[in-house]
Protein backbone atom coordinates (compact mmCIF):
# COMPACT_ATOMS: atom_id res chain seq x y z
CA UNK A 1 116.38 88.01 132.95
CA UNK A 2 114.81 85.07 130.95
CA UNK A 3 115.40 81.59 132.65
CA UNK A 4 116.48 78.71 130.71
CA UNK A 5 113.53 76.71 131.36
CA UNK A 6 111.67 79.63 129.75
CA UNK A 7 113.80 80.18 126.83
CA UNK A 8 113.10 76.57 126.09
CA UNK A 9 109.61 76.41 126.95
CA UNK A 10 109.24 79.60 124.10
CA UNK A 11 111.30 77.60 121.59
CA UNK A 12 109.41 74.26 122.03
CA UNK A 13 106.05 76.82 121.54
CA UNK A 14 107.37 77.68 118.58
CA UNK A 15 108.76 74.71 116.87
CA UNK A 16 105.10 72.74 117.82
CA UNK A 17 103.64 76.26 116.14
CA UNK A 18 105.67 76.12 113.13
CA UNK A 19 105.62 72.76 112.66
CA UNK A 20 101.58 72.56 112.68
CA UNK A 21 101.41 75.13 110.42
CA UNK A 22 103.60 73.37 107.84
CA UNK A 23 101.25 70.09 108.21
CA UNK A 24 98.29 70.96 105.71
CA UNK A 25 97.43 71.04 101.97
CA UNK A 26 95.09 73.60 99.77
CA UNK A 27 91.94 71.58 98.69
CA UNK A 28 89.14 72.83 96.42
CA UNK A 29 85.66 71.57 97.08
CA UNK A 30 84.07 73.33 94.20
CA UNK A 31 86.41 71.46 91.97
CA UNK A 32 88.59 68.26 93.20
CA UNK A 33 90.28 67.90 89.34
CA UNK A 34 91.34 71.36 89.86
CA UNK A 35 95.19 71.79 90.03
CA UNK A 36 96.62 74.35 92.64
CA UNK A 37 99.84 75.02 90.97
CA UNK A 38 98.44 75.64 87.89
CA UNK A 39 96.14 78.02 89.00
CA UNK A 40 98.40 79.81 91.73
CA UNK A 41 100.59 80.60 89.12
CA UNK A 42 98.07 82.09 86.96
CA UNK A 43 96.75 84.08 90.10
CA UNK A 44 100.02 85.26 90.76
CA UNK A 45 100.50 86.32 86.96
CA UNK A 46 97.68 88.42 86.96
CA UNK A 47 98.54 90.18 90.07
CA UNK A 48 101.66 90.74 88.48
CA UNK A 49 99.73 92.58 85.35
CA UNK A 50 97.45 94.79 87.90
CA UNK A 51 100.09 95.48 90.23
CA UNK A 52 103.53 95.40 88.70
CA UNK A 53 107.09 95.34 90.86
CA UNK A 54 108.07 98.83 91.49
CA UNK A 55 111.60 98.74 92.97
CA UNK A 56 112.98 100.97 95.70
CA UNK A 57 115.69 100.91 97.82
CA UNK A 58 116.41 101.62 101.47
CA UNK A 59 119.65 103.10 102.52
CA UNK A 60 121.90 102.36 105.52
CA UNK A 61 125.21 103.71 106.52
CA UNK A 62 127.01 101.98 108.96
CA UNK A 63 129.23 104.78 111.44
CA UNK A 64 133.25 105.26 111.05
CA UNK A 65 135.10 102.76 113.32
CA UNK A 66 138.49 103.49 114.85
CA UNK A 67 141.07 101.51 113.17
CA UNK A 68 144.03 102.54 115.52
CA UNK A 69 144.34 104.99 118.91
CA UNK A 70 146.93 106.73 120.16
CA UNK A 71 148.54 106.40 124.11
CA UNK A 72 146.08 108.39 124.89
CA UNK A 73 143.06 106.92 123.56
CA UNK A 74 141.90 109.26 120.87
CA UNK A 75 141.19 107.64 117.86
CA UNK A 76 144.11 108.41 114.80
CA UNK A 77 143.09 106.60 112.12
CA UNK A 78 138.90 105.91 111.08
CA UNK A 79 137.68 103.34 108.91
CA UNK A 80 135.03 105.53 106.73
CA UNK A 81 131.28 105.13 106.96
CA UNK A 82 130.16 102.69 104.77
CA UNK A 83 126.93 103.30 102.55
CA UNK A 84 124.88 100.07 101.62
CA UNK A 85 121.34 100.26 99.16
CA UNK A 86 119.13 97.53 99.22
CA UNK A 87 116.81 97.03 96.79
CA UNK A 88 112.99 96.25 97.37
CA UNK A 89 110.06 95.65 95.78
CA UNK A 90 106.74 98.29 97.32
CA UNK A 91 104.26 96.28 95.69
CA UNK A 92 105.03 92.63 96.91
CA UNK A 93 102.65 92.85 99.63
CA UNK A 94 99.91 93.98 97.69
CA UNK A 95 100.45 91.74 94.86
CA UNK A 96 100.70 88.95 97.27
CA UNK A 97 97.75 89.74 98.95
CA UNK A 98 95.83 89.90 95.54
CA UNK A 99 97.29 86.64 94.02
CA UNK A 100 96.29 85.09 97.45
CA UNK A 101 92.39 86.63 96.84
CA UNK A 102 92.34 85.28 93.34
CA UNK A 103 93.28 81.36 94.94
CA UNK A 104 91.17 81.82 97.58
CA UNK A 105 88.00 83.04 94.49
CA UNK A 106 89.07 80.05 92.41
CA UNK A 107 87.60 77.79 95.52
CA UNK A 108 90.92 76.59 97.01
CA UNK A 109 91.50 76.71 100.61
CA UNK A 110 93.81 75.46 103.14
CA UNK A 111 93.62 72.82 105.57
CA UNK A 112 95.35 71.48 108.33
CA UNK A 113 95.63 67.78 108.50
């Protein structure tokens, strides 16, 4: 069993983690006019070109859940296993890794302030 003083001690980790991350910017050295929107889109549209979205889905069925029992216990009426799809896309993290390359080529990287 976790105590509390852990549970907070791991939260307060994380929030200091998380919120250092988020306290940074993308600067390019090789070319301070440069505008990182700009060109993360266009990195990110040319990934898209070379590796384009190829959905899939995954499938889940949840079980059949008693509704009502009799006296004796045993289960009379079922609520029927429910099938769910959800769709996904199997080349996001490629793409995303090669949109990030193409930033990373045009000189841009990130800094923590």
């Amino acid at each position: 069993m976790v105590s509390n003083s852990s549970t907070l001690k791991l939260f307060a980790t994380i929030a200091l983690n998380l919120g250092l991350l988020s306290c940074g910017t993308y600067v390019n050295h090789q070319n301070p006019q440069a505008n990182y929107a700009q060109d993360k889109y266009a990195c990110e549209q040319d990934a898209l070109r070379m590796v384009p979205a190829i959905i899939a889905y995954r499938y889940e069925t949840t079980p059949a859940q008693c509704r009502a029992k009799d006296r004796e216990g045993r289960c009379t009426d079922f609520i029927p296993p429910k099938n769910k799809a959800t769709p996904y896309d199997t080349n996001e993290d490629q793409r995303s890794n090669l949109a990030a390359s193409c930033v990373r080529a045009k000189g841009w990287l990130y800094q923590s302030k």
